[in-house]
Protein backbone atom coordinates (compact mmCIF):
# COMPACT_ATOMS: atom_id res chain seq x y z
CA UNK A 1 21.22 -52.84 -6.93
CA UNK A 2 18.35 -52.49 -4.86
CA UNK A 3 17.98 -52.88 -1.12
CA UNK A 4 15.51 -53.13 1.20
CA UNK A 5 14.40 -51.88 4.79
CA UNK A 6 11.51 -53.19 7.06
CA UNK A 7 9.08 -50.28 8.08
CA UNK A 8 6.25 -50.37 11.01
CA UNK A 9 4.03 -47.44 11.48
CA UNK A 10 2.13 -47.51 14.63
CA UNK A 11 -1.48 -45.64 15.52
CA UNK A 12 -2.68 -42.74 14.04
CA UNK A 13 0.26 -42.87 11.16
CA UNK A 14 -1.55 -45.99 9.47
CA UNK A 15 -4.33 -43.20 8.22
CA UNK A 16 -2.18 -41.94 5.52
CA UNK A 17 -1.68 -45.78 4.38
CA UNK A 18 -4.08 -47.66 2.20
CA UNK A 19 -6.39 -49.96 3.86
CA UNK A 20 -4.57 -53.37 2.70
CA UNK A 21 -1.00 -52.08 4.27
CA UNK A 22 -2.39 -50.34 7.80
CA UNK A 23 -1.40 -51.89 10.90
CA UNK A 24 1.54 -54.02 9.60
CA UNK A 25 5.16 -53.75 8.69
CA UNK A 26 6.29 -53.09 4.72
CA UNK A 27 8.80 -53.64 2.89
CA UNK A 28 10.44 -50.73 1.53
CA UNK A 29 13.03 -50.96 -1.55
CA UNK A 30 15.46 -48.50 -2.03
CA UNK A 31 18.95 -47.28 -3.81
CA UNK A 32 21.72 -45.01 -2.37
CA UNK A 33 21.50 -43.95 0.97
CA UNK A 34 18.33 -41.98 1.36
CA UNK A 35 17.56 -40.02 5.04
CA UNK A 36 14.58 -41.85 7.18
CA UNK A 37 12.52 -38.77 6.06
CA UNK A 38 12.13 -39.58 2.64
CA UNK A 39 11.59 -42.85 2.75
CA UNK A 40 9.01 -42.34 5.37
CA UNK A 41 7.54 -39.94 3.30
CA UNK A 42 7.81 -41.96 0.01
CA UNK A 43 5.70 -44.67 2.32
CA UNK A 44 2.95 -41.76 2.87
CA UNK A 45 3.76 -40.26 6.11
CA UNK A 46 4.59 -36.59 6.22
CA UNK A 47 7.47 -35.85 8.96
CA UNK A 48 5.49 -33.57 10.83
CA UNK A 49 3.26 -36.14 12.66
CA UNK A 50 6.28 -38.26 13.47
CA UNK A 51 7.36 -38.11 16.89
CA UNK A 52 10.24 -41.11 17.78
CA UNK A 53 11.30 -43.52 15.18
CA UNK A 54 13.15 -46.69 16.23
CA UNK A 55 16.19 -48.50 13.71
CA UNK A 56 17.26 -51.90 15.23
CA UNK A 57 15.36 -50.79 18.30
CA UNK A 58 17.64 -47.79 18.88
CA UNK A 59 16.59 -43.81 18.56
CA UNK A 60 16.80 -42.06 15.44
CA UNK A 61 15.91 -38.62 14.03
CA UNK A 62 14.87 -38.00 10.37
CA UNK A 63 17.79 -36.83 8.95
CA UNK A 64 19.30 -40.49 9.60
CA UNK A 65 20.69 -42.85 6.80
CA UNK A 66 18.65 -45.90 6.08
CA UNK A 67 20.68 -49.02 5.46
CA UNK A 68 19.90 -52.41 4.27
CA UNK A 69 18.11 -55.01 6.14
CA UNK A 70 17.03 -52.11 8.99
CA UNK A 71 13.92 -52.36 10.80
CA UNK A 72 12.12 -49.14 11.17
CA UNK A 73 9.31 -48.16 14.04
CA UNK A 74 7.81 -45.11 13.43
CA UNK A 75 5.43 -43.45 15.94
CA UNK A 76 3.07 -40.49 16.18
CA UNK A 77 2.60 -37.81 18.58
CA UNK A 78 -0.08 -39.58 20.98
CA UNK A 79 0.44 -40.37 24.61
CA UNK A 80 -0.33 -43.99 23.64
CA UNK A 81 3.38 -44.97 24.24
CA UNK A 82 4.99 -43.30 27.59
CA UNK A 83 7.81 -45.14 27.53
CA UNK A 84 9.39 -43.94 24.85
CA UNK A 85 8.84 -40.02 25.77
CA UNK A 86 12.23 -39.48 26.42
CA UNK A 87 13.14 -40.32 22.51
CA UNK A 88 10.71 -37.50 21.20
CA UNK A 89 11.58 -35.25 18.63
CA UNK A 90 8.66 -32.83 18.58
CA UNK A 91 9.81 -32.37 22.43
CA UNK A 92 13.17 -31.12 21.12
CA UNK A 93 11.48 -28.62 19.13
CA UNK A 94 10.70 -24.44 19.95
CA UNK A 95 7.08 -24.91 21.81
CA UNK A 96 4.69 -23.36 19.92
CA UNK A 97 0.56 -22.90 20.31
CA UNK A 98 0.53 -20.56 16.87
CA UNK A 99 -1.18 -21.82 13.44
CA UNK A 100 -1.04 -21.17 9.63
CA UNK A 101 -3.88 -22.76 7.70
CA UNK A 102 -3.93 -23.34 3.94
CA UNK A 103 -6.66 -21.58 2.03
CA UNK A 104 -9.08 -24.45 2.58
CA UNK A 105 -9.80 -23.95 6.06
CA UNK A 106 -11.21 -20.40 6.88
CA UNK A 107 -14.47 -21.77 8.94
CA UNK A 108 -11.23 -23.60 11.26
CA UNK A 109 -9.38 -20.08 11.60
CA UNK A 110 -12.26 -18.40 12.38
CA UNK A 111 -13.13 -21.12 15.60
CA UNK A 112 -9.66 -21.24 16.38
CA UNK A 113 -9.54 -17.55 16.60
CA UNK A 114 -12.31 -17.11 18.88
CA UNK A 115 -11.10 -19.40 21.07
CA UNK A 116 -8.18 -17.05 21.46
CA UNK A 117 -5.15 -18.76 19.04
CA UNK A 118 -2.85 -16.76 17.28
CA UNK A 119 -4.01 -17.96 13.86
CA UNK A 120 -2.49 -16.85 10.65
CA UNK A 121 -5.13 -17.59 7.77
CA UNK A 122 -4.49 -15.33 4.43
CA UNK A 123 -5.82 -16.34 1.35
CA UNK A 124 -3.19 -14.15 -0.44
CA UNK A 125 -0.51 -16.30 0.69
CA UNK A 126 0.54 -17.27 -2.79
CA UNK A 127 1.32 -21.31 -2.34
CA UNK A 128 2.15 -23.68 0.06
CA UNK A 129 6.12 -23.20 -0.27
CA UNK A 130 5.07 -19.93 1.12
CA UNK A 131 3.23 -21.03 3.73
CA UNK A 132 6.27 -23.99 4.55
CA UNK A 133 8.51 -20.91 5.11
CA UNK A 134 6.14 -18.62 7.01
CA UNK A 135 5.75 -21.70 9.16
CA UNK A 136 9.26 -22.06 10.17
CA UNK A 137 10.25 -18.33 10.44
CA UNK A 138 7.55 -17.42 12.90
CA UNK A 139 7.12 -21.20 14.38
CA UNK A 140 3.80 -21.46 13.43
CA UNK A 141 1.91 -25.18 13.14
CA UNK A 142 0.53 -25.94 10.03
CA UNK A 143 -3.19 -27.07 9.59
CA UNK A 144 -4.17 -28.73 6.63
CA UNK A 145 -6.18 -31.49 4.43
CA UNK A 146 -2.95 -31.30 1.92
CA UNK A 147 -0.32 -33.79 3.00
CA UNK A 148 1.89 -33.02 0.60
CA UNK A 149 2.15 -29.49 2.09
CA UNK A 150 3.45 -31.25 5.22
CA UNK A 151 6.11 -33.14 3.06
CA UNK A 152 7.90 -29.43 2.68
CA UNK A 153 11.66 -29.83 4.48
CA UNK A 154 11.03 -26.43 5.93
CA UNK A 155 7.31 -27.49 8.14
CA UNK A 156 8.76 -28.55 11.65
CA UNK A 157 5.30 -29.28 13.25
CA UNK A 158 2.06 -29.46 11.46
CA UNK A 159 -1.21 -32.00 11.21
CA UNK A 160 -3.17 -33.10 8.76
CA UNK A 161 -7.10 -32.91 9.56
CA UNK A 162 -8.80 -36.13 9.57
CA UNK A 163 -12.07 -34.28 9.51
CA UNK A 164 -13.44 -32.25 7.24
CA UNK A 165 -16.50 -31.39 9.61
CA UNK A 166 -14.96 -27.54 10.88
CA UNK A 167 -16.39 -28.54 14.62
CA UNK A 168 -15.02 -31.79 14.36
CA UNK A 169 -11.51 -30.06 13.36
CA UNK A 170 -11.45 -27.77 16.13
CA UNK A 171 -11.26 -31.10 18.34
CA UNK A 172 -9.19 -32.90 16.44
CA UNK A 173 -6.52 -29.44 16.83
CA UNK A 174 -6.85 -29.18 20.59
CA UNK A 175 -6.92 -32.29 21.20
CA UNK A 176 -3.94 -33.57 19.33
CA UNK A 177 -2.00 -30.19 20.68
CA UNK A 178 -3.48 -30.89 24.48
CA UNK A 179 -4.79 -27.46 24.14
CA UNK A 180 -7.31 -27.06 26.76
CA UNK A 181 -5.45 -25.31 29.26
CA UNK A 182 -4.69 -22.61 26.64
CA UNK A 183 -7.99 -21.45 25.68
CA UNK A 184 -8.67 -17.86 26.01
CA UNK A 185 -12.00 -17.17 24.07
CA UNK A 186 -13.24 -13.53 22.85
CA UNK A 187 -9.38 -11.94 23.22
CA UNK A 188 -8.75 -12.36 19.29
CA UNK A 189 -10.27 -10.20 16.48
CA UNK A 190 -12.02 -13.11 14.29
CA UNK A 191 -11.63 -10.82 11.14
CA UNK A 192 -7.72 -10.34 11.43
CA UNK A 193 -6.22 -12.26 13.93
CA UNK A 194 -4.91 -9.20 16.31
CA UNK A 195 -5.73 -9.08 19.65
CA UNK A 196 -8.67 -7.47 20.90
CA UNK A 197 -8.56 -4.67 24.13
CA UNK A 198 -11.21 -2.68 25.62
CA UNK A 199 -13.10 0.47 24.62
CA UNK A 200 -15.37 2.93 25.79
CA UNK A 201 -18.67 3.33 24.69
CA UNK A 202 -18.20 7.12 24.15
CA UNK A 203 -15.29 6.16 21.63
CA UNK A 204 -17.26 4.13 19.48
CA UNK A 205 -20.74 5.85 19.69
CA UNK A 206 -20.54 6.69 16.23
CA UNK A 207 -20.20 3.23 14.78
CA UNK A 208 -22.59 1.05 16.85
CA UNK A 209 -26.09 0.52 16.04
CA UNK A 210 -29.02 2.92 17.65
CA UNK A 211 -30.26 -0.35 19.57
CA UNK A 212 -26.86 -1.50 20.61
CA UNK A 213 -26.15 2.19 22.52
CA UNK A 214 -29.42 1.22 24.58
CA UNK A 215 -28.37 -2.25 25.67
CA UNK A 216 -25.08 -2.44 25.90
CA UNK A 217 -22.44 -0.63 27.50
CA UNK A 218 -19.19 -3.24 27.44
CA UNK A 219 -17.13 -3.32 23.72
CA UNK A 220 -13.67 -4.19 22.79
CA UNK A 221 -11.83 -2.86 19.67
CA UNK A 222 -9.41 -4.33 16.95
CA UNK A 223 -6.56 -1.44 16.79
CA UNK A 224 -5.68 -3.03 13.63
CA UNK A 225 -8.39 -3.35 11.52
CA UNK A 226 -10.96 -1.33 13.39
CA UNK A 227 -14.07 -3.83 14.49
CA UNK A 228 -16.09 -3.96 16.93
CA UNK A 229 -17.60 -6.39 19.37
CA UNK A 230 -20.06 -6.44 21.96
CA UNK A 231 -22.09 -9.19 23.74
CA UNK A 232 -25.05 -9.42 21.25
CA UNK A 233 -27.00 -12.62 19.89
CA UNK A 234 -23.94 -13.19 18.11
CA UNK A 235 -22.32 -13.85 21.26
CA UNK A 236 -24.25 -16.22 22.87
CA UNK A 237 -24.27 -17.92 19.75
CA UNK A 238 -20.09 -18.48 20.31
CA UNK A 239 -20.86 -19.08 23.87
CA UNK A 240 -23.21 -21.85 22.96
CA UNK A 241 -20.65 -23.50 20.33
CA UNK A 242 -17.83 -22.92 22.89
CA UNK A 243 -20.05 -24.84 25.54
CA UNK A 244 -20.72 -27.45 23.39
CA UNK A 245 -16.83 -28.20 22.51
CA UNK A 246 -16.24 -28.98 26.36
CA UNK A 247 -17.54 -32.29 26.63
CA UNK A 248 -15.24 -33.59 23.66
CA UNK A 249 -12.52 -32.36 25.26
CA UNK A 250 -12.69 -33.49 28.22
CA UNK A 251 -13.38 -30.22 29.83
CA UNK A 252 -15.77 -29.18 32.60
């Protein structure tokens, strides 16, 4: 026999629900006993972007049973609601300012890169169960357009980018994160991820350009996959996009 369950998503969750249901409270029938997590998910939210859920007005976690006739709250990761900080579960999980990016996203990982994240972007990855795991056993977030790779049990923290503008996604990342203490641009290697450390000029004569010995005297190296950067055009071009990031984010 079926039962049923009251659910109310608040904010930024009523993206993933069709126009005609956002910004009100559903019905939700179900049999058995299923955990919070899967019938939020069966609703259209992926667990990652929930951050305190409220049954009967009292703290839950995912892995909770629903029961008949219980009212569910379910709200995002967003400063919006102070008051009920101290009921967060993202806040109970490892801290962590690392990404892994599906296969879609290689203009983000690049931008993210420069701006000095640890970003893990590998086309060869083979499918998203793959990247679920790699998430969870080096506590990586995952960025993605796919929501149902943020359904996977094994994702603890993730987003799913309203965007698909890459600028407009770099925003959306810090933003959401409250990254903008954290940025450290030019320190990553935007090929491979590694970080980058200083070299002399006499060590990498051989591989710079004959007009890049004349002007330029500063370069850093990528020990791991061997490029190498200077302050050319293409740097002020970075500079530029990095300037032009600040405003949005409420940076001077």
């Amino acid at each position: 026999m079926n039962a049923s369950a009251q659910f109310c998503f608040y904010a930024a969750l009523n993206d993933f629900l069709p126009k005609a249901k956002r910004n009100k409270c559903l019905d939700y029938s179900f049999t058995g006993s299923p955990a919070l997590k899967d019938a939020i998910e069966a609703l259209g939210i992926p667990h990652p972007e929930v951050d305190v859920i409220l049954v009967n007005q009292h703290p839950a976690n995912l892995q909770q049973t629903l029961k008949p006739q219980d009212r569910v709250e379910v709200f995002p990761a967003l400063p919006a609601y102070p008051e009920l900080k101290t009921y967060s579960l993202l806040a109970k999980l490892p801290a962590s300012s690392k990404f892994i990016l599906d296969v879609h996203l290689g203009k983000l990982a690049k931008s993210l890169r420069l701006l000095g994240f640890d970003t893990l972007f590998d086309i060869n990855i083979p499918d998203d169960k793959a990247i679920a795991i790699l998430s969870k056993i080096e506590n990586r977030i995952v960025l993605t357009r796919d929501i149902g790779l943020l359904k996977h049990k094994e994702i603890r923290r993730g987003y799913w980018l309203r965007s698909q503008n890459p600028t407009e996604q770099v925003r959306e990342v810090i933003n959401y994160f409250q990254l903008q203490d954290a940025l450290q641009p030019f320190t990553r290697c935007l090929a491979c991820n590694n970080c980058l450390a200083p070299i002399s000029k006499e060590e990498v004569w051989d591989k710079i350009p004959p007009k890049t010995k004349l002007y330029f005297n500063d370069f850093y190296h990528c020990s791991h996959c061997g490029r190498i950067y200077w302050q050319g055009s293409h740097y002020d071009k970075m500079q530029a996009f990095i300037l032009s990031l600040k405003p949005s984010l409420g940076m001077q």
